[in-house]
Each structure stands twice: as C-alpha cells, then as structure tokens.
PDB file of N, CA and C in Angstrom:
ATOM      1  N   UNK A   1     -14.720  -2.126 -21.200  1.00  0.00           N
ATOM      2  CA  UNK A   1     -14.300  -3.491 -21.024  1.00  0.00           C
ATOM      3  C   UNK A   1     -14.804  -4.299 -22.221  1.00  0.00           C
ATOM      4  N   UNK A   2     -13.993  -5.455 -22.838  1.00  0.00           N
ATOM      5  CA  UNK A   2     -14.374  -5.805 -23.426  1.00  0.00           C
ATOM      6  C   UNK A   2     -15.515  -6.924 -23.451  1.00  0.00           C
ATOM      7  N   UNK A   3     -16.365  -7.210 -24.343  1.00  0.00           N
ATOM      8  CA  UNK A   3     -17.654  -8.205 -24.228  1.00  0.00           C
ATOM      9  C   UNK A   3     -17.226  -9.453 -23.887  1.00  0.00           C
ATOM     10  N   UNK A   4     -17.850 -10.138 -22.882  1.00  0.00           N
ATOM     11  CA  UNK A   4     -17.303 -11.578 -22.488  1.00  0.00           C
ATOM     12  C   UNK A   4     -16.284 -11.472 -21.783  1.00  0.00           C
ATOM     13  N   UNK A   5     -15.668 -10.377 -21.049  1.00  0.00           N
ATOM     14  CA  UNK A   5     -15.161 -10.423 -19.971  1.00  0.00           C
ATOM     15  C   UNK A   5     -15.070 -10.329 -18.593  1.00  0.00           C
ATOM     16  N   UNK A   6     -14.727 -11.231 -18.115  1.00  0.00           N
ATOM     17  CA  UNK A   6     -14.812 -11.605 -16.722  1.00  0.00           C
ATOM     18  C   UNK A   6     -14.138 -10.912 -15.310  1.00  0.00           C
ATOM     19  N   UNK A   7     -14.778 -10.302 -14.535  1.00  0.00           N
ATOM     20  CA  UNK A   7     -14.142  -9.145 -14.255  1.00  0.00           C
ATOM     21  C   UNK A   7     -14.126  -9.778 -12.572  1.00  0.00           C
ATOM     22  N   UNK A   8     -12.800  -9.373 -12.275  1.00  0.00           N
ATOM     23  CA  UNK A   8     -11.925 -10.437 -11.459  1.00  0.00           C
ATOM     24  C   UNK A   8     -11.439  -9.312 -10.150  1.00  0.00           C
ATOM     25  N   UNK A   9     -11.436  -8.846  -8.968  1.00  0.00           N
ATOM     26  CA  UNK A   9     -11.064  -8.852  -8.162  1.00  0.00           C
ATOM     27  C   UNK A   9      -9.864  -9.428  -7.569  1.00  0.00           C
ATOM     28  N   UNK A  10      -9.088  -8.743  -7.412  1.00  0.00           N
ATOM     29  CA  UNK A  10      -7.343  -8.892  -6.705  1.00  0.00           C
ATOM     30  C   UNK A  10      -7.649  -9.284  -5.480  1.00  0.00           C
ATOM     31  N   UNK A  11      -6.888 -10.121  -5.065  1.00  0.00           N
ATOM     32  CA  UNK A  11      -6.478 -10.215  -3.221  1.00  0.00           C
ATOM     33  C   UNK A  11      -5.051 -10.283  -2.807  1.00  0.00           C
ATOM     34  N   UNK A  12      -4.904  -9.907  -3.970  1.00  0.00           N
ATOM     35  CA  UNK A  12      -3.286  -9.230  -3.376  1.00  0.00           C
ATOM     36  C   UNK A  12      -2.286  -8.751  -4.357  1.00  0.00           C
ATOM     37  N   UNK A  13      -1.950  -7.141  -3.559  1.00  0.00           N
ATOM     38  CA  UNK A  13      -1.559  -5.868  -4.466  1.00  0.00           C
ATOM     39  C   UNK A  13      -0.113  -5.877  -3.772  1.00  0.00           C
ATOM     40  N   UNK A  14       0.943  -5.487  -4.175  1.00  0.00           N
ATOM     41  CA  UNK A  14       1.997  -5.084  -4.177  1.00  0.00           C
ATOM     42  C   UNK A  14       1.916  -3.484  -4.648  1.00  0.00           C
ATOM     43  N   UNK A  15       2.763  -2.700  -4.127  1.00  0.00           N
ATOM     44  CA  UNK A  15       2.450  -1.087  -4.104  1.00  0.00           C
ATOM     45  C   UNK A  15       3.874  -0.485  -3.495  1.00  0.00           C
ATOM     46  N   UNK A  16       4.314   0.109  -4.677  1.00  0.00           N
ATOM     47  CA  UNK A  16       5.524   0.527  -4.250  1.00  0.00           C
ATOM     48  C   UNK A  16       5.587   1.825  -3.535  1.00  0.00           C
ATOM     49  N   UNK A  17       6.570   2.301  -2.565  1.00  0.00           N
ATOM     50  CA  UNK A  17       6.452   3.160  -1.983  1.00  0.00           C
ATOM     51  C   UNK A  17       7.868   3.689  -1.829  1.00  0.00           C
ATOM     52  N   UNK A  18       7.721   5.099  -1.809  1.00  0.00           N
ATOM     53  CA  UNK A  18       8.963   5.686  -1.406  1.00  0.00           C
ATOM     54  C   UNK A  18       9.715   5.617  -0.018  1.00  0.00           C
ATOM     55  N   UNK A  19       8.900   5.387   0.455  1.00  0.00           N
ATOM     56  CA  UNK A  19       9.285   5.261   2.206  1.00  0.00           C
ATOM     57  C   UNK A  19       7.424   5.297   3.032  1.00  0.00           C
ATOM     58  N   UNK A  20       7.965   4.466   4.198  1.00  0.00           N
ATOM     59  CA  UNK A  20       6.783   4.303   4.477  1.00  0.00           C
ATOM     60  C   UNK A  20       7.075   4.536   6.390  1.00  0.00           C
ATOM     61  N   UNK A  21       5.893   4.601   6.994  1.00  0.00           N
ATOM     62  CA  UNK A  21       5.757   5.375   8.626  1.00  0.00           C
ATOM     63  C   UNK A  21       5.063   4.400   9.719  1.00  0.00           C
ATOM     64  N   UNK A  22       5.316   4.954  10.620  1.00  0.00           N
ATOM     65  CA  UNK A  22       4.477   3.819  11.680  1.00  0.00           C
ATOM     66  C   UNK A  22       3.128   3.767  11.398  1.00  0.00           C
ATOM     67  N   UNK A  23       2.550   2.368  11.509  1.00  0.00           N
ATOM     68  CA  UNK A  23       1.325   1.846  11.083  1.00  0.00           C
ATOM     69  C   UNK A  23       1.242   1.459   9.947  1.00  0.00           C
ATOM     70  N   UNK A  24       2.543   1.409   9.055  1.00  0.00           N
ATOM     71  CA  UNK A  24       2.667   1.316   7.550  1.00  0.00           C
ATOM     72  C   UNK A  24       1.748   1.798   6.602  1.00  0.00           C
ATOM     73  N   UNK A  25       1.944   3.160   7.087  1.00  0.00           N
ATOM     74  CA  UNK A  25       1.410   3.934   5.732  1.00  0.00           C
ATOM     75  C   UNK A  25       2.216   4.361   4.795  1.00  0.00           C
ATOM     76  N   UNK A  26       2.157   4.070   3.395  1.00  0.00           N
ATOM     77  CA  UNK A  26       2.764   4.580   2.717  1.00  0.00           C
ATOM     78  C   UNK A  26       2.897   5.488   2.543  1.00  0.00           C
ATOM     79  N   UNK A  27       4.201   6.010   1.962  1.00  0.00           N
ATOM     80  CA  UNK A  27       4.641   7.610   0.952  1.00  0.00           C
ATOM     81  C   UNK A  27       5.226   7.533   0.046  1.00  0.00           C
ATOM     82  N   UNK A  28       4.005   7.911  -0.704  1.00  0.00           N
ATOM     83  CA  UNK A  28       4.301   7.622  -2.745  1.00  0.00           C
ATOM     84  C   UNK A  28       3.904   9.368  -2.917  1.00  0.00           C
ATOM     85  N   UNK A  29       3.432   9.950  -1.927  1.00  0.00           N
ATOM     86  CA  UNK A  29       3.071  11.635  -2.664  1.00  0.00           C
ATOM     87  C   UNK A  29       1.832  11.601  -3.444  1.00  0.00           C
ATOM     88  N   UNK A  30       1.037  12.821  -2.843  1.00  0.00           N
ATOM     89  CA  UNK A  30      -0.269  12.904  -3.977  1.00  0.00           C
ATOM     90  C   UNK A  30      -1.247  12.330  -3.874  1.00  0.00           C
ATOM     91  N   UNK A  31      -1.547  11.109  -2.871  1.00  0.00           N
ATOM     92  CA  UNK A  31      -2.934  10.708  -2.581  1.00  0.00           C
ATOM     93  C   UNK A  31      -2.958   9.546  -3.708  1.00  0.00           C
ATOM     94  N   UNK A  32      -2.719   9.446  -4.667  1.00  0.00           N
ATOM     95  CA  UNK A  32      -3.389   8.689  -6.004  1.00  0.00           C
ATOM     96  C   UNK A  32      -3.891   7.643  -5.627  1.00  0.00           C
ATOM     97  N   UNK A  33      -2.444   6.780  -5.620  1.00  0.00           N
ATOM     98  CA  UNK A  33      -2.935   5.199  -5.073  1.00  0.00           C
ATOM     99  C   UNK A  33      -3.637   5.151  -3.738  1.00  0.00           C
ATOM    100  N   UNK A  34      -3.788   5.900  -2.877  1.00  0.00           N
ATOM    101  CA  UNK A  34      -4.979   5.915  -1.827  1.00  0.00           C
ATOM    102  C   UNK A  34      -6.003   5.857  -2.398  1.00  0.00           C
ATOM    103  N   UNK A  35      -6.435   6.484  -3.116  1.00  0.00           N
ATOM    104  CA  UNK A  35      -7.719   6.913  -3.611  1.00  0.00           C
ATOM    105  C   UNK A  35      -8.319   5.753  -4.858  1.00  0.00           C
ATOM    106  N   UNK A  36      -7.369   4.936  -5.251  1.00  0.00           N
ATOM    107  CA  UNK A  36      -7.770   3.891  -6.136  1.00  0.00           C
ATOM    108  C   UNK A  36      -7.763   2.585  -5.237  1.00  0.00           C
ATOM    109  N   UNK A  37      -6.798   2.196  -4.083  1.00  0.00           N
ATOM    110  CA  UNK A  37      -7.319   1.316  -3.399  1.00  0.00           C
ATOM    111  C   UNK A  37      -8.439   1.298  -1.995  1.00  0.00           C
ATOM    112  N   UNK A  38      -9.018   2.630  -2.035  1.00  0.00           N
ATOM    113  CA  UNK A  38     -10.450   2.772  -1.688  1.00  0.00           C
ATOM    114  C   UNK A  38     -11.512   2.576  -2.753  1.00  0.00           C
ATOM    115  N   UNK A  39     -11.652   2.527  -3.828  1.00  0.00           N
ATOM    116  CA  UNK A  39     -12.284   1.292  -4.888  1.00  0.00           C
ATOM    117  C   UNK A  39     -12.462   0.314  -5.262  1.00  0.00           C
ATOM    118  N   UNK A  40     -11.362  -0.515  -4.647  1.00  0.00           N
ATOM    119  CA  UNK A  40     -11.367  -2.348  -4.776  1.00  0.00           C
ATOM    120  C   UNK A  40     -12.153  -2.846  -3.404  1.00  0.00           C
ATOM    121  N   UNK A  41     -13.250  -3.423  -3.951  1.00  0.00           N
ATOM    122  CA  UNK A  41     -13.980  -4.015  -3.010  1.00  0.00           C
ATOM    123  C   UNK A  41     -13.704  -5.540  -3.752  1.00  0.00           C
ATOM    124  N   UNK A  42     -13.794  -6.441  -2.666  1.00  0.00           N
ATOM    125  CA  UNK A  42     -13.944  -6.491  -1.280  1.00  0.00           C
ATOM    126  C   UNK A  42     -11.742  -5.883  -1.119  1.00  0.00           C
ATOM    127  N   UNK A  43     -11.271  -5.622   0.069  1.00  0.00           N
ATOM    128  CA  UNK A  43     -10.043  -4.795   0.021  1.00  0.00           C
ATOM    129  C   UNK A  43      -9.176  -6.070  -0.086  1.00  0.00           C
ATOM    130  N   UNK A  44      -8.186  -5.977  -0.755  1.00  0.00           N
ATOM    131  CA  UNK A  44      -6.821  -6.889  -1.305  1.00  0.00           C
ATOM    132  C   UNK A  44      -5.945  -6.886   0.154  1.00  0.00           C
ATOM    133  N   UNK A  45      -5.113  -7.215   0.164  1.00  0.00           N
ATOM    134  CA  UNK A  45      -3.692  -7.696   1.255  1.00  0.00           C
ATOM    135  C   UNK A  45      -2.824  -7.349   0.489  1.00  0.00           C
ATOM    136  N   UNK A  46      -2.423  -5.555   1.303  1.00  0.00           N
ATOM    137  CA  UNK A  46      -1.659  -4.685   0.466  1.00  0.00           C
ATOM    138  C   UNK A  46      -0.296  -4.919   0.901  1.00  0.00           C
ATOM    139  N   UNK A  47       0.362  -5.219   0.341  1.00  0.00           N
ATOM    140  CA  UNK A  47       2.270  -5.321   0.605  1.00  0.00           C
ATOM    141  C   UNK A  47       2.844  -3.700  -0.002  1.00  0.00           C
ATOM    142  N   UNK A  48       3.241  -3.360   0.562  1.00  0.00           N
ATOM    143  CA  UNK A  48       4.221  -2.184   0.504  1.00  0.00           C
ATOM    144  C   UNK A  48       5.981  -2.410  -0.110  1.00  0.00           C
ATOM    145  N   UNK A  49       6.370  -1.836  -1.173  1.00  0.00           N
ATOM    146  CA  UNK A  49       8.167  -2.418  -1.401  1.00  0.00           C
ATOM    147  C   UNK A  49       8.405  -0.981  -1.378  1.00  0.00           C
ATOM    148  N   UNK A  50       9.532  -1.181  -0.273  1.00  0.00           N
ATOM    149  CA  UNK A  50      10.256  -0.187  -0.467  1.00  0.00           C
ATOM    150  C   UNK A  50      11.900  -0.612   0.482  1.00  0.00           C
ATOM    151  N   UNK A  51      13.065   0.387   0.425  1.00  0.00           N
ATOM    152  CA  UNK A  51      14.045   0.025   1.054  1.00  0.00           C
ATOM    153  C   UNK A  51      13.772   0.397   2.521  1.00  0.00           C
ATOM    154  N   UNK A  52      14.808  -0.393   3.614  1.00  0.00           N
ATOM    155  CA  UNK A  52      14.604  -0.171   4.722  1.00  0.00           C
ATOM    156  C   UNK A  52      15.043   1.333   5.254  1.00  0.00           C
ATOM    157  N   UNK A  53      15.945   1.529   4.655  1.00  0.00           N
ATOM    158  CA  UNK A  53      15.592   3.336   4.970  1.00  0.00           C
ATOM    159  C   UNK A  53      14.677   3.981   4.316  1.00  0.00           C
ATOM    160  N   UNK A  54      13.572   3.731   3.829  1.00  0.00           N
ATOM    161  CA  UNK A  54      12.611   4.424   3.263  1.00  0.00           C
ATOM    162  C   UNK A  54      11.720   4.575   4.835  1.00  0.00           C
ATOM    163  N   UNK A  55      11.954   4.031   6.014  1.00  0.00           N
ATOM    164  CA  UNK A  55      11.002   4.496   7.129  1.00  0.00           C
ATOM    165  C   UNK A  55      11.695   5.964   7.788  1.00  0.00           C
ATOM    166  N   UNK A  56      10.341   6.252   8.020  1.00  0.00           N
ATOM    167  CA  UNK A  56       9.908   7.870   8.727  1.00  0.00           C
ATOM    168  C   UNK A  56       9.720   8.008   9.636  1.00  0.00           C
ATOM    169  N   UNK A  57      10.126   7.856  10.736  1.00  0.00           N
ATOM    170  CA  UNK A  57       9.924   7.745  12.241  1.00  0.00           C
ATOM    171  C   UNK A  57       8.925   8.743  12.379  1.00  0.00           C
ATOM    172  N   UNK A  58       8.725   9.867  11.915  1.00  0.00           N
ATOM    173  CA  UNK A  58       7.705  10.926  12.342  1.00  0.00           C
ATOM    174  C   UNK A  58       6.674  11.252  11.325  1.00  0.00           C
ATOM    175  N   UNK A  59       6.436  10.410  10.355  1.00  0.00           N
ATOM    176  CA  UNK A  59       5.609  10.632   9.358  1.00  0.00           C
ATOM    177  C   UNK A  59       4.580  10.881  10.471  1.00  0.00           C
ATOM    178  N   UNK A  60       3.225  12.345   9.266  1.00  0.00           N
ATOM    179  CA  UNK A  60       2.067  12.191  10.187  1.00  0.00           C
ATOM    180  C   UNK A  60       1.368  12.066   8.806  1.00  0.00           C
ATOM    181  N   UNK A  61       0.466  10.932   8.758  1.00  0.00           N
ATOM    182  CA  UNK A  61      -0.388  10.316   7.255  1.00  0.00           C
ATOM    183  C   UNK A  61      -1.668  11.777   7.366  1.00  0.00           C
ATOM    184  N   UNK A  62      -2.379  11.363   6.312  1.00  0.00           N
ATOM    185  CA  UNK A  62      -2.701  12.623   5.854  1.00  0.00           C
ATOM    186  C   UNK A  62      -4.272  11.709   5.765  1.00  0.00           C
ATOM    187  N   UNK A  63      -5.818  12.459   5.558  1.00  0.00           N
ATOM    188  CA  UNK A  63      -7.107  11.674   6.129  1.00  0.00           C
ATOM    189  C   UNK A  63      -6.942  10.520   4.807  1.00  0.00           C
ATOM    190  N   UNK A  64      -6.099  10.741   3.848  1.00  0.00           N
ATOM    191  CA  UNK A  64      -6.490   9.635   2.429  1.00  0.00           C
ATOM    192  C   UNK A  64      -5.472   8.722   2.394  1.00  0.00           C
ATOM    193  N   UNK A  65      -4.188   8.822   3.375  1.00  0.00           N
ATOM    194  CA  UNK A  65      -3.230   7.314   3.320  1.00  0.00           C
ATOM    195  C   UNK A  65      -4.329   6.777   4.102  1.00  0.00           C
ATOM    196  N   UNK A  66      -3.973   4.974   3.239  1.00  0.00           N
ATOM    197  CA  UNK A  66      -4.682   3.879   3.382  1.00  0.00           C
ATOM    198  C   UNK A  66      -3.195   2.907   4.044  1.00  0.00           C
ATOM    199  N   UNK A  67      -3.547   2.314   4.972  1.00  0.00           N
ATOM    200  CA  UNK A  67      -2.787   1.577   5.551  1.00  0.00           C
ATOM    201  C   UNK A  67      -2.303   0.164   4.759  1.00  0.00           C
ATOM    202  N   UNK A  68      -1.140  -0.185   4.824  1.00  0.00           N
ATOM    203  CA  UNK A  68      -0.539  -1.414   4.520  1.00  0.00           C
ATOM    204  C   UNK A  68      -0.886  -2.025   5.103  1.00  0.00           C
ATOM    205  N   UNK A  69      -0.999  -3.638   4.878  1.00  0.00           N
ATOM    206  CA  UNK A  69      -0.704  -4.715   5.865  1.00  0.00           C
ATOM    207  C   UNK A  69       0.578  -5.809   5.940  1.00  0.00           C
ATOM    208  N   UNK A  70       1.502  -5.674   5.148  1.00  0.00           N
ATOM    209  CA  UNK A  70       2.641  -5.147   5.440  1.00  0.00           C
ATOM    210  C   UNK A  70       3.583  -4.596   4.370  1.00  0.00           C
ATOM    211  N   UNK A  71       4.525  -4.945   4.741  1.00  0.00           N
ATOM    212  CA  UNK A  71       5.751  -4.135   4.416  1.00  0.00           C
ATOM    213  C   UNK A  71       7.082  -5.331   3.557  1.00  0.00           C
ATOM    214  N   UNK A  72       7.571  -4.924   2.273  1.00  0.00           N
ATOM    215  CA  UNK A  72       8.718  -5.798   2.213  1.00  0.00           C
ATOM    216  C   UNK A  72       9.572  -5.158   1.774  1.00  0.00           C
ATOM    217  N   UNK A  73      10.767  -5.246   2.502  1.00  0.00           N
ATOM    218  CA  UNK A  73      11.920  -4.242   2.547  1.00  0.00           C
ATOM    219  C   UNK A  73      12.812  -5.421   1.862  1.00  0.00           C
ATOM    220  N   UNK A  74      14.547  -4.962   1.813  1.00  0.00           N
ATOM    221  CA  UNK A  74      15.430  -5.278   1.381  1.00  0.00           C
ATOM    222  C   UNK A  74      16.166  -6.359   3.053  1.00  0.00           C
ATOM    223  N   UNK A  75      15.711  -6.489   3.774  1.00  0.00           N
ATOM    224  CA  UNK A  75      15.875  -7.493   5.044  1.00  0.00           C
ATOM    225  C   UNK A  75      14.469  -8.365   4.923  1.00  0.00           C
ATOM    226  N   UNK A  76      13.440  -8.366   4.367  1.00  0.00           N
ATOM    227  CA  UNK A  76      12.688  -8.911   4.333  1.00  0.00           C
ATOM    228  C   UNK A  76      11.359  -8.446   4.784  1.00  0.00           C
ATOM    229  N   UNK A  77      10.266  -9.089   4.902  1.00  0.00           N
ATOM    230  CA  UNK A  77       8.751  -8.751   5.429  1.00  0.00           C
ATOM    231  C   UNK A  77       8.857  -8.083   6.601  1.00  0.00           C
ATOM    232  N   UNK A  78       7.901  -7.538   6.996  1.00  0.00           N
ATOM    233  CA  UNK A  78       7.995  -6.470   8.184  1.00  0.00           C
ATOM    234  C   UNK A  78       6.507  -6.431   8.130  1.00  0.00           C
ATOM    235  N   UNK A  79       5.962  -6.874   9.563  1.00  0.00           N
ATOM    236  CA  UNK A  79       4.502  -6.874   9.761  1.00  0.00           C
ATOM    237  C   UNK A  79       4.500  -5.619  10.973  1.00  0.00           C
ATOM    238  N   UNK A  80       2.930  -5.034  10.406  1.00  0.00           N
ATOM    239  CA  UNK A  80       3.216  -4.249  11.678  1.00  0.00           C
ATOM    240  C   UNK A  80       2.230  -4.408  12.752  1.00  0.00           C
ATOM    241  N   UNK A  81       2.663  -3.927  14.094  1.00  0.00           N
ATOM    242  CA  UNK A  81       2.247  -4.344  15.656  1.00  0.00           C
ATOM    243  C   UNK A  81       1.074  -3.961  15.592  1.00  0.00           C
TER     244      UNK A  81
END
C-alpha cells in the first residue's frame, strides 16, 4: 500500500453471480469470492446481480458459500425470508 494511505472499509459490495439458491447463496464456482468476503471486517451489505433464472431451487451451498443479503435480478431486488 502506498505511504499516506488511508485504508477504508466497504459497506457495500455488489457481487456478481451466476445463479444463486435459497437463502441467497451465491454460485460463481470455486469458493474465491467466499473466501475474500470472509476478510472484510467489519462485513459489508452484500447484493448479489444476477438474472432471474439464475435461481436453483435445489442448490445445496457448500461449508465456504457466504450468504447474500440480497439479491438484484432483472425484475428487481429480492430480499430473502
């Protein structure tokens, strides 16, 4: 990082996803972005983009998906229950 810089914390991430499952977990494949937004402390207000057929009625998340809090599709926001 460079000297004299001020190091800033997000509170809110946008995170694209290929399709996403009940409880809004994403599916991007591979864990990655799980594993980097278990590093941002204190945790951001994660939005998920993806299309509305990108949901999985039977997705089963895996121990490293990190949950959305919500969802914005092509009909709009989608919070989940």
């Amino acid at each position: 990082m460079p000297k004299d810089t001020e190091l800033i914390a997000p509170t809110l991430l946008f995170a694209p996803c290929i399709g996403y499952g009940p409880g809004w977990i994403p599916v991007a494949g591979g864990g990655v972005d799980d594993r980097l937004l278990t590093t941002i402390k204190p945790r951001p207000f994660i939005v998920g983009l993806s299309f509305s057929a990108g949901f999985i009625d039977d997705f089963e998340p895996e121990p490293h998906n990190q949950p959305l809090d919500a969802i914005l599709n092509n009909y709009g926001v989608v919070w989940p229950l």
